[in-house]
Protein backbone atom coordinates (compact mmCIF):
# COMPACT_ATOMS: atom_id res chain seq x y z
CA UNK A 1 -70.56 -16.78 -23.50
CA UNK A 2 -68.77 -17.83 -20.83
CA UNK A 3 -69.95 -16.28 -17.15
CA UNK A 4 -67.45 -13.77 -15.23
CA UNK A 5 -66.39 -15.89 -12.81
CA UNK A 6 -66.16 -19.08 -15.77
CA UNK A 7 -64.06 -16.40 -17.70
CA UNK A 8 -61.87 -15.88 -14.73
CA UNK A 9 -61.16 -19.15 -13.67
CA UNK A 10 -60.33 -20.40 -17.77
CA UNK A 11 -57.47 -17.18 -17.37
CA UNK A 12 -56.38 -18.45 -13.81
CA UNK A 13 -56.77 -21.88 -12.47
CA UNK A 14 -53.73 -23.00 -14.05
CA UNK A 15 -53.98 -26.20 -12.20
CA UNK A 16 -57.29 -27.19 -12.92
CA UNK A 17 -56.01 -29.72 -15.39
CA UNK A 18 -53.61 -31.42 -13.20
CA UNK A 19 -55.90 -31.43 -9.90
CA UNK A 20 -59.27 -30.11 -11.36
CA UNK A 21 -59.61 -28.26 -8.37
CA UNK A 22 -61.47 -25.58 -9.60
CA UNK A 23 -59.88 -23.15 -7.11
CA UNK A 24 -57.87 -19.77 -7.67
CA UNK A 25 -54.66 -19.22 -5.32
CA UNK A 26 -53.23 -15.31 -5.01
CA UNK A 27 -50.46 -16.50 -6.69
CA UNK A 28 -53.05 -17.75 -10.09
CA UNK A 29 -54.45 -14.59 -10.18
CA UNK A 30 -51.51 -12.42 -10.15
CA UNK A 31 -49.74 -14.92 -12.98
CA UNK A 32 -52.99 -14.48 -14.83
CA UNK A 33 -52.97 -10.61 -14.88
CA UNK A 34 -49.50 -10.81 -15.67
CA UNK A 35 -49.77 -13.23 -18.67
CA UNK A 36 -53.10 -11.25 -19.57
CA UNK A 37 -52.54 -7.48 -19.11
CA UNK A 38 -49.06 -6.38 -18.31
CA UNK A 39 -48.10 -4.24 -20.94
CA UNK A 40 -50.95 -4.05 -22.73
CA UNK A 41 -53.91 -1.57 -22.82
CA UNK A 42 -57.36 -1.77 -21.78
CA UNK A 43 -58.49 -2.71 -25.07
CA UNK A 44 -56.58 -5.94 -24.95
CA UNK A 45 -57.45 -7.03 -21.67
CA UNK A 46 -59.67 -9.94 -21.07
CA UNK A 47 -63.52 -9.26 -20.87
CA UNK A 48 -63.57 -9.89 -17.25
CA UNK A 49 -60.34 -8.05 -16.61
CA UNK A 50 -62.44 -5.44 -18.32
CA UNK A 51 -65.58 -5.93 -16.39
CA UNK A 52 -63.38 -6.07 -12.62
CA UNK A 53 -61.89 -2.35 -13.60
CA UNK A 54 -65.14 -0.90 -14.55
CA UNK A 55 -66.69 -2.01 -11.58
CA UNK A 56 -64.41 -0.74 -9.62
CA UNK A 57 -64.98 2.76 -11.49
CA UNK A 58 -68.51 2.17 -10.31
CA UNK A 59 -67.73 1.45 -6.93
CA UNK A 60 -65.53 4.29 -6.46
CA UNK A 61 -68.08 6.92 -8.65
CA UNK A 62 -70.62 7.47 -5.88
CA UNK A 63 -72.48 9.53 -7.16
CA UNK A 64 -72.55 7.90 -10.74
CA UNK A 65 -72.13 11.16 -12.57
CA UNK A 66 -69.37 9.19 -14.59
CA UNK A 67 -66.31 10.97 -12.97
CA UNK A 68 -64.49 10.70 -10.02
CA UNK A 69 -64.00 14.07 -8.14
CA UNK A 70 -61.71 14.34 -5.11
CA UNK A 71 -64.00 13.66 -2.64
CA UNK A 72 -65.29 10.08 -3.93
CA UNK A 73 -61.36 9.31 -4.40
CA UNK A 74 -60.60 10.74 -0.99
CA UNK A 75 -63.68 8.51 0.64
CA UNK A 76 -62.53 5.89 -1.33
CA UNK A 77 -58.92 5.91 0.04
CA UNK A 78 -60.17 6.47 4.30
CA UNK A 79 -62.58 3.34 4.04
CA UNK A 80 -59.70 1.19 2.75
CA UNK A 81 -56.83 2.36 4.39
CA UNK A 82 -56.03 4.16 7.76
CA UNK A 83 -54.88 7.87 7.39
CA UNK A 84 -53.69 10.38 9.72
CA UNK A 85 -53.55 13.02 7.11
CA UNK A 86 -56.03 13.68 4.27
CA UNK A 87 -53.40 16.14 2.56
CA UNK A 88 -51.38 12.85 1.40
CA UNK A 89 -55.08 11.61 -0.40
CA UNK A 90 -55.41 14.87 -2.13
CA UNK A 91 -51.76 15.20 -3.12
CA UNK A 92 -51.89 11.58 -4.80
CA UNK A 93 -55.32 12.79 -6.08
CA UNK A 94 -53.48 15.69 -7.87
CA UNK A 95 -50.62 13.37 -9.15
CA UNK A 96 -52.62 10.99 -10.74
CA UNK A 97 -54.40 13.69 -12.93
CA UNK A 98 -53.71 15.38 -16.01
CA UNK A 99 -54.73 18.90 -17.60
CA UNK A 100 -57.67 17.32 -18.68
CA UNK A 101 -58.51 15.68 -15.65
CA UNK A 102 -58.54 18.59 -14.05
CA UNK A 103 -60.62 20.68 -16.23
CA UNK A 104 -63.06 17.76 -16.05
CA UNK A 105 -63.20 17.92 -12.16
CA UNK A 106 -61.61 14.38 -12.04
CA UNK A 107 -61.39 11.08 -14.06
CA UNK A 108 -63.88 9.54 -16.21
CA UNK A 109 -64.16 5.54 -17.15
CA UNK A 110 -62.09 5.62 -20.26
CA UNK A 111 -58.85 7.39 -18.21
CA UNK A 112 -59.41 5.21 -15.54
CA UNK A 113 -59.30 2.41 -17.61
CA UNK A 114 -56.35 3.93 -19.22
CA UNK A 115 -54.81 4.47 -15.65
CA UNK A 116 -55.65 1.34 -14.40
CA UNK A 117 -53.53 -0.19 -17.40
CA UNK A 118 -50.74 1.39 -16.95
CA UNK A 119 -50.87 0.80 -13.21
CA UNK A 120 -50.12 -3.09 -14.44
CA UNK A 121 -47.99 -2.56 -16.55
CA UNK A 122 -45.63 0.11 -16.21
CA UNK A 123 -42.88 1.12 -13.96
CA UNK A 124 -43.54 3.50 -10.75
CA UNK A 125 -42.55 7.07 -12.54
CA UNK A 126 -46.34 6.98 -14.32
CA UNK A 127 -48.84 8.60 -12.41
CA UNK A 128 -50.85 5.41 -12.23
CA UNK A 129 -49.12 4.34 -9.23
CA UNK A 130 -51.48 6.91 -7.57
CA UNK A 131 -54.76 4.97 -8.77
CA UNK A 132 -55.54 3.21 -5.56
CA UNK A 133 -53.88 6.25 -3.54
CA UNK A 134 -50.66 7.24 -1.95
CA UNK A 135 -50.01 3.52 -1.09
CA UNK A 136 -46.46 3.84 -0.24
CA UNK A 137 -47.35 6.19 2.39
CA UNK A 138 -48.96 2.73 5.00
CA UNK A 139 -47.78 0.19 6.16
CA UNK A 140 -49.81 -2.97 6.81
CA UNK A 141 -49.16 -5.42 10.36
CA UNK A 142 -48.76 -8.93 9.23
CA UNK A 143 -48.69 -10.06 12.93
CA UNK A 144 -44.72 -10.37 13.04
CA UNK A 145 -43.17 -7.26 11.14
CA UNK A 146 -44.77 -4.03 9.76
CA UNK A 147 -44.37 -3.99 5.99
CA UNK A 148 -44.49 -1.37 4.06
CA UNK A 149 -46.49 -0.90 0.75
């Protein structure tokens, strides 16, 4: 079996052939998601696709009770992005969940990994588009224009 980061590089270095450099670019990895995941669901993914998303569960599920509640979302969001105003968090918080979700107190693996699916592969009307937070919301200084997310 092939390690992560072997797995990886087989989906992505689509150069490695002609220059064997063994490197990734940005623009690698986005063609490989796109050849790999975009429009299909978790289950199809590629086993390190699979492993990135669940890690990021993990990342995001502090207190690894195997769902993540407002608060680890909401942490999850201020440590990544600047934010005047928590109340845009916990609206995109609400947006991304269903009845379900909410009854739960939040999302578990298997809807995140449902979530995170459609995130790649699916226009902006889904409620996926809320997975990393209210991301349209910032805009990020490239050092010559603001641009907007």
């Amino acid at each position: 079996m092939l390690s992560l980061w072997e797995e990886i590089a087989e989906l992505a270095d689509f150069n490695k052939e002609l220059l064997q450099d063994g490197k990734i670019t940005v623009d690698e990895f986005k063609q490989a998601v796109q050849q790999c995941c975009l429009g299909k669901r978790y289950e199809d993914f590629p086993q390190a696709m699979k492993m990135f998303i669940d890690s990021n569960f993990k990342m995001v599920d502090l207190n690894d009770d195997g769902v993540i509640a407002a608060e680890e979302y909401r942490f999850n969001c201020i440590t990544k992005f600047p934010i005047d105003d928590v109340e845009i968090v916990d609206e995109a918080f609400n947006n991304l969940l269903n009845d379900d979700d909410r009854r739960r107190g939040g999302l578990t693996l298997s809807r995140y990994q449902e979530l995170y699916a459609e995130f790649l592969g699916n226009p902006e009307e889904t409620p996926a588009v809320y997975l990393f937070g209210p991301l349209s919301e910032f805009y990020f200084y490239d050092g010559l224009d603001n641009i907007e997310i």
